[in-house]
Protein backbone atom coordinates (compact mmCIF):
# COMPACT_ATOMS: atom_id res chain seq x y z
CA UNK A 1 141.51 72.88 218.76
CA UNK A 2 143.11 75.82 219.40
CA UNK A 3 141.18 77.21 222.54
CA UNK A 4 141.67 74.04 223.86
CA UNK A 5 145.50 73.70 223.61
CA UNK A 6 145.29 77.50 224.94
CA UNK A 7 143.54 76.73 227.81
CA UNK A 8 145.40 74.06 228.63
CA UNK A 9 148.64 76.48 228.21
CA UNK A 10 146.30 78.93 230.40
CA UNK A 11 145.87 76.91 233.27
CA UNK A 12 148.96 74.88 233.32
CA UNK A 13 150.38 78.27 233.75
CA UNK A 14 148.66 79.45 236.36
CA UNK A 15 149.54 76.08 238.01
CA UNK A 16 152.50 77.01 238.32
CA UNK A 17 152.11 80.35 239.32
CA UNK A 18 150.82 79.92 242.30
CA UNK A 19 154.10 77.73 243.49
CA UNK A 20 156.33 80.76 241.75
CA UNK A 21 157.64 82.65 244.76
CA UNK A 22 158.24 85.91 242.68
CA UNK A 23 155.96 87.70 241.86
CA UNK A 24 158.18 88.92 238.43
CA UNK A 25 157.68 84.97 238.21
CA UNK A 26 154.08 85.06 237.91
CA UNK A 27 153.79 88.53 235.48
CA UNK A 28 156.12 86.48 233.21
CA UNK A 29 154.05 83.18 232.91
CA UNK A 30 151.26 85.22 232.71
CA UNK A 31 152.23 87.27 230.15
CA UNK A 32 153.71 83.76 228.29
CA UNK A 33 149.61 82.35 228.29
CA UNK A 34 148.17 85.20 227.20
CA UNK A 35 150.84 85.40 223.86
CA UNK A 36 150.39 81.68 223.35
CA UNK A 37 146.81 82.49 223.79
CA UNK A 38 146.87 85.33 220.97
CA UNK A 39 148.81 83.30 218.90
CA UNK A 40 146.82 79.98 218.46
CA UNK A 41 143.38 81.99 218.52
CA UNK A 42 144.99 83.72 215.48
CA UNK A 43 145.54 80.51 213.76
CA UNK A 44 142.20 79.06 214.24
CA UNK A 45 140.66 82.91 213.16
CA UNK A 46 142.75 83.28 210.04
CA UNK A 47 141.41 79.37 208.88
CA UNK A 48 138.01 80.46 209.41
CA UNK A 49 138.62 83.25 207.56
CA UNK A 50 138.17 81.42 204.15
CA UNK A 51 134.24 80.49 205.38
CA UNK A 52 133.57 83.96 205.44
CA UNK A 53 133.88 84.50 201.58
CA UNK A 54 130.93 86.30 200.33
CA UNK A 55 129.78 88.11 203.86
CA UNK A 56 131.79 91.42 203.52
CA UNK A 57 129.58 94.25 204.55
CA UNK A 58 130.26 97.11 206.74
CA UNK A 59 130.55 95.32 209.53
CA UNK A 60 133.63 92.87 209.80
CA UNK A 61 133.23 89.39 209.15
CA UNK A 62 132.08 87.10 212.24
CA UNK A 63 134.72 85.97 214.18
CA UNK A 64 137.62 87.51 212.28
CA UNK A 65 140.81 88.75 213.60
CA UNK A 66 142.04 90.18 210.48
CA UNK A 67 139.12 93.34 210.06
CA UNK A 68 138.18 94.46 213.29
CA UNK A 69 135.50 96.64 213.60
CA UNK A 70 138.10 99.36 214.06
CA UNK A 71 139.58 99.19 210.84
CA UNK A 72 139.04 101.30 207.79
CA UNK A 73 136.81 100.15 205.14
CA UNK A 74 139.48 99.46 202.37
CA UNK A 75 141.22 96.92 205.12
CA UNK A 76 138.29 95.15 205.80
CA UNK A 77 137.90 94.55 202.03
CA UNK A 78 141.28 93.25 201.68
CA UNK A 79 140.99 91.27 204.64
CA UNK A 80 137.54 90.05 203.20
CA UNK A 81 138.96 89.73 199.68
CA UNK A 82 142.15 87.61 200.55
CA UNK A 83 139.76 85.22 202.20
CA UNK A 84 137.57 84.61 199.02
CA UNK A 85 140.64 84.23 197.34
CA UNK A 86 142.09 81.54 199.60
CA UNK A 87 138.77 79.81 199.36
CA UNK A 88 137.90 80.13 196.05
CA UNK A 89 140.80 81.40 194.02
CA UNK A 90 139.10 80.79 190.50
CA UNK A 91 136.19 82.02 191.20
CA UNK A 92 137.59 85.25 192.65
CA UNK A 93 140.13 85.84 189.99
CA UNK A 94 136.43 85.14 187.63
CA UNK A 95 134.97 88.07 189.18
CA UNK A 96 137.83 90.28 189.66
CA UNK A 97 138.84 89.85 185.87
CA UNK A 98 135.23 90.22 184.57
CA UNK A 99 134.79 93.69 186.35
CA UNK A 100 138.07 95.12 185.55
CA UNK A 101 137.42 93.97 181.45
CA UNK A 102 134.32 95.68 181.61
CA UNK A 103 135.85 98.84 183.18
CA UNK A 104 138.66 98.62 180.35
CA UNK A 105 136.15 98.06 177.89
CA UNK A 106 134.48 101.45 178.62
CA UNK A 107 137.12 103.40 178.91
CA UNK A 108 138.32 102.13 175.31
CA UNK A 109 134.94 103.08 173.97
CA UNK A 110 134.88 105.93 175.91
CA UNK A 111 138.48 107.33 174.04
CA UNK A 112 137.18 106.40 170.92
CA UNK A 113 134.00 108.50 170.68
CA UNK A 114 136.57 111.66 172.84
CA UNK A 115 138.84 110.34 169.88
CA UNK A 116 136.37 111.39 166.95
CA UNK A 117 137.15 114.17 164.74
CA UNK A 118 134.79 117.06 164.83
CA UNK A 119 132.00 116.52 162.14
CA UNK A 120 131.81 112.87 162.21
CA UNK A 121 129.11 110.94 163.74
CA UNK A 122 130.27 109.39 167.76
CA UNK A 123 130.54 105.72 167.35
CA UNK A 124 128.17 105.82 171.11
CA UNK A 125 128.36 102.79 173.36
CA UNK A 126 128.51 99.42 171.86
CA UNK A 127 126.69 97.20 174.31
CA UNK A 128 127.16 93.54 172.05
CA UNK A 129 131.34 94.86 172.59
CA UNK A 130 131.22 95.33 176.21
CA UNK A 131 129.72 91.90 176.43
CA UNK A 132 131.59 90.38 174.57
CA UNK A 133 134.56 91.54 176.56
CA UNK A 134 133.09 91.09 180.03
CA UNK A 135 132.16 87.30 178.97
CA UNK A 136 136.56 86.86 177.52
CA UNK A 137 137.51 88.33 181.14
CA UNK A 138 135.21 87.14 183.44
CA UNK A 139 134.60 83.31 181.90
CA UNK A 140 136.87 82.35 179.83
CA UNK A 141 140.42 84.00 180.49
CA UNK A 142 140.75 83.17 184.32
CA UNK A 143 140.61 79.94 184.60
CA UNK A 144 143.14 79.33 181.84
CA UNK A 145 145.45 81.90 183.08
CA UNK A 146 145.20 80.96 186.56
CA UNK A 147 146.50 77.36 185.27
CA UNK A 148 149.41 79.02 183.66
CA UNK A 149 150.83 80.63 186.10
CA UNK A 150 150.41 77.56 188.74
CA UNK A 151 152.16 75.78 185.85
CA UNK A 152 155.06 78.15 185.21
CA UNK A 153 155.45 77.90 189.59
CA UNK A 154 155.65 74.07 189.11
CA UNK A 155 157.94 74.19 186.07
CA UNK A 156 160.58 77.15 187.08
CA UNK A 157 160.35 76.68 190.70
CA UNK A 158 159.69 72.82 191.15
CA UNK A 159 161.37 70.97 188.39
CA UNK A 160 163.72 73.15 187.11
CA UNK A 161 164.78 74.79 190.47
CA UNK A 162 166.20 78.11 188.87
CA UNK A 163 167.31 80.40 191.28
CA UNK A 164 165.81 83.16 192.93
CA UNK A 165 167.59 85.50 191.09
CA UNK A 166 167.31 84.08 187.70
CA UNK A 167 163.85 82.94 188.15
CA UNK A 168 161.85 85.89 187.05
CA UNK A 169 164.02 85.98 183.58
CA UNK A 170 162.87 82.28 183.42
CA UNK A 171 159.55 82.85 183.72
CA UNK A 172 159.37 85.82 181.83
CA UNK A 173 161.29 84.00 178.76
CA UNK A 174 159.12 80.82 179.39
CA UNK A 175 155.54 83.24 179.34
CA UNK A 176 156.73 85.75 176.47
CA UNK A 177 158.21 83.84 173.94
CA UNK A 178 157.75 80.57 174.13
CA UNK A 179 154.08 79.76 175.00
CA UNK A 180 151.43 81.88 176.78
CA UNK A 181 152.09 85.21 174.68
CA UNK A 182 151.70 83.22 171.57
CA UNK A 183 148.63 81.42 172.82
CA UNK A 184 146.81 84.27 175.08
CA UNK A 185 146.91 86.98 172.28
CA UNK A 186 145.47 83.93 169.42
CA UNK A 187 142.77 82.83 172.12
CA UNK A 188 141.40 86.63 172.76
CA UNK A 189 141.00 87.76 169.20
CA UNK A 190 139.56 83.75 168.64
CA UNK A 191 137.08 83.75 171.71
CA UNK A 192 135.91 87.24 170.88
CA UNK A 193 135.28 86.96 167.30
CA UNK A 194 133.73 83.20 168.66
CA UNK A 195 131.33 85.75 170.52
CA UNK A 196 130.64 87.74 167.79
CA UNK A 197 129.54 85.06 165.42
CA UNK A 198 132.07 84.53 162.91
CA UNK A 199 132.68 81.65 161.06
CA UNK A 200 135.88 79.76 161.68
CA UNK A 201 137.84 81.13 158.63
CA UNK A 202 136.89 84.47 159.48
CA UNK A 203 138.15 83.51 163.06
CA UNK A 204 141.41 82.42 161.74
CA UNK A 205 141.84 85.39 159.46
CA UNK A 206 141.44 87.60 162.47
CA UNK A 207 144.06 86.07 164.53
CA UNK A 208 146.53 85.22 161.39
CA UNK A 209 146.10 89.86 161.05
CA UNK A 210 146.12 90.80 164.18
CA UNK A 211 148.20 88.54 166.50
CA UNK A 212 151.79 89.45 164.98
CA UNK A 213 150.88 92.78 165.69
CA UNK A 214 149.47 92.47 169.42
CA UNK A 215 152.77 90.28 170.40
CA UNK A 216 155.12 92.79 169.63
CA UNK A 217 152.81 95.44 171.70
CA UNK A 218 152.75 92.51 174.20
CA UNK A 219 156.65 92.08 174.52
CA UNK A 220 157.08 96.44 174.67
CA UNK A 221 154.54 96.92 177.55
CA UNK A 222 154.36 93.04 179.49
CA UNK A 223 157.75 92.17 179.84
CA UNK A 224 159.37 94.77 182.59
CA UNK A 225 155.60 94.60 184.37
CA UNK A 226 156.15 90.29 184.60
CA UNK A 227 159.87 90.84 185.36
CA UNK A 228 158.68 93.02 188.46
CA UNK A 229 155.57 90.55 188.70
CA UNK A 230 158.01 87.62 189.52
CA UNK A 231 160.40 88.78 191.53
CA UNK A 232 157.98 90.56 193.83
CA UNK A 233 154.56 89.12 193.97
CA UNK A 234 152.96 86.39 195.58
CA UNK A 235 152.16 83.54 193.13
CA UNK A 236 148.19 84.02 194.68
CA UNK A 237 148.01 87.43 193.14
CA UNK A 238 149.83 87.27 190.72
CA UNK A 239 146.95 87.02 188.08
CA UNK A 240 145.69 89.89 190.02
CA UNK A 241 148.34 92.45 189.25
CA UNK A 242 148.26 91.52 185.40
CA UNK A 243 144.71 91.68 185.69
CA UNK A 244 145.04 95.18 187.39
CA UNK A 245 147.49 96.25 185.18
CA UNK A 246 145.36 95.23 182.07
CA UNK A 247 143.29 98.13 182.56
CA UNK A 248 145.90 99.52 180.39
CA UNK A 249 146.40 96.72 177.82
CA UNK A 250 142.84 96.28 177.23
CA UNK A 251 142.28 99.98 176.88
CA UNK A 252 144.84 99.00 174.54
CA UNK A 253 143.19 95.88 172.55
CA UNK A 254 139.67 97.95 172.27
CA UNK A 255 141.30 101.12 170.38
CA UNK A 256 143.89 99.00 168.57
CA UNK A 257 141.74 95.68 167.26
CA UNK A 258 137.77 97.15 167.57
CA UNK A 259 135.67 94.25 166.71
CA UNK A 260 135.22 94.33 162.91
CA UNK A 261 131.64 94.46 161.35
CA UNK A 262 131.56 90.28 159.88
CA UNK A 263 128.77 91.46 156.98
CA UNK A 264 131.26 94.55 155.82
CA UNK A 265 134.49 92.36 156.01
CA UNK A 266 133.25 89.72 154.05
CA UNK A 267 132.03 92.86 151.15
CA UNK A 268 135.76 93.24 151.37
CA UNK A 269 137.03 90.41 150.95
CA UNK A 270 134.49 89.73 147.94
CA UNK A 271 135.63 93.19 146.16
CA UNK A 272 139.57 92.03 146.58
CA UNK A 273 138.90 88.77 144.41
């Protein structure tokens, strides 16, 4: 559709041209197609842009406007990436979570065994943890965070209709303290120690110790980053900064709550009767 209503523009233009008895006449109309000619092609490129999710190579995708050949590597992955993510936002925000949990993951493990005191045996690399932590970020946090933060959108923005300068506090208040910090912190330490196999009292014994704890890390270190989050972002990537950003925080989470041994936790337990 859009070549067509740009060649129409095209050659109604140079209809007219030729009756135009300036020539500064004719540059103008001329230079009038080809913009309205750049512009619609642009449209129609940057719709086709979500097809070509999954195609990013070295060479830009087919037909795109937005990574010419020209461009530098790192634009033609953004270019690439912000089409996945208009095509298939879950699924991207799946991936990009699962990889950057995994990277967090390892770098907790890693300061742990730097960590260890001179003498004492290197804790090495637990695979079942890195797992365990991939599967949280790449299956089951996205999708549930990516509803959250559509629903705070519809709730602060839609309904409510806070302003623009209040709405980041709203949002921030609305995330921190009244539901999503509460839940997100109870559904890691649940889903993990889900993955690691133990029982549902031990389950709810983990998250009854640990999630006071985690919350008041939360509200030190996620409150100015959602603050700047809101007010600056795009609600499309907004996921992705946290999800950036909790390189830190889950570096974090895998020095401060390591998964606990279930067999040696229940010995305790046992001795403390």
């Amino acid at each position: 559709p859009a070549h067509g209503v740009a060649d129409f523009l095209l050659h109604s233009t140079l209809n007219v041209s030729v009756h135009a008895p300036h020539h500064e006449d004719m540059a103008s109309m001329h230079a009038l197609s080809r913009v309205c000619l750049q512009g619609l092609t642009r449209q129609r490129l940057a719709v086709s842009a979500g097809r070509q999710c999954g195609r990013f190579s070295s060479a830009p995708p087919k037909g795109s406007a937005a990574a010419p050949q020209s461009a530098p590597v790192h634009l033609r992955f953004a270019a690439w990436y912000e089409a996945c993510l208009e095509a298939s936002p879950i699924q991207t925000k799946m991936v990009t979570s699962g990889v950057l949990y995994a990277v967090g993951d390892c770098m907790g493990q890693a300061i742990i065994n730097v960590r260890t005191p001179a003498g004492e045996q290197k804790p090495g690399f637990d695979l079942g943890r890195f797992l365990r932590a991939t599967a949280f970020g790449g299956i089951f946090y996205p999708p549930v965070a990516h509803v959250h933060y559509n629903f705070l959108e519809w709730l602060v923005v839609k309904q409510w209709k806070v302003s623009v300068a209040y709405m980041p506090w709203a949002k921030m208040f609305m995330e921190q303290f009244v539901y999503w910090g509460w839940f997100s912190n109870g559904y890691y330490h649940a889903v993990l120690g889900a993955l690691q196999g133990m029982t549902p009292v031990q389950i709810y014994d983990r998250v009854a110790d640990t999630l006071w704890d985690t919350l008041k890390a939360q509200w030190v270190f996620w409150i100015p980053v959602q603050l700047l989050n809101f007010k600056f972002v795009p609600l499309r990537h907004q996921l992705n900064l946290v999800l950036v950003v909790s390189l830190v925080w889950t570096t974090f989470l895998s020095i401060s709550f390591p998964p606990p041994k279930v067999g040696i936790t229940e010995e305790k337990k046992g001795e403390g009767k």
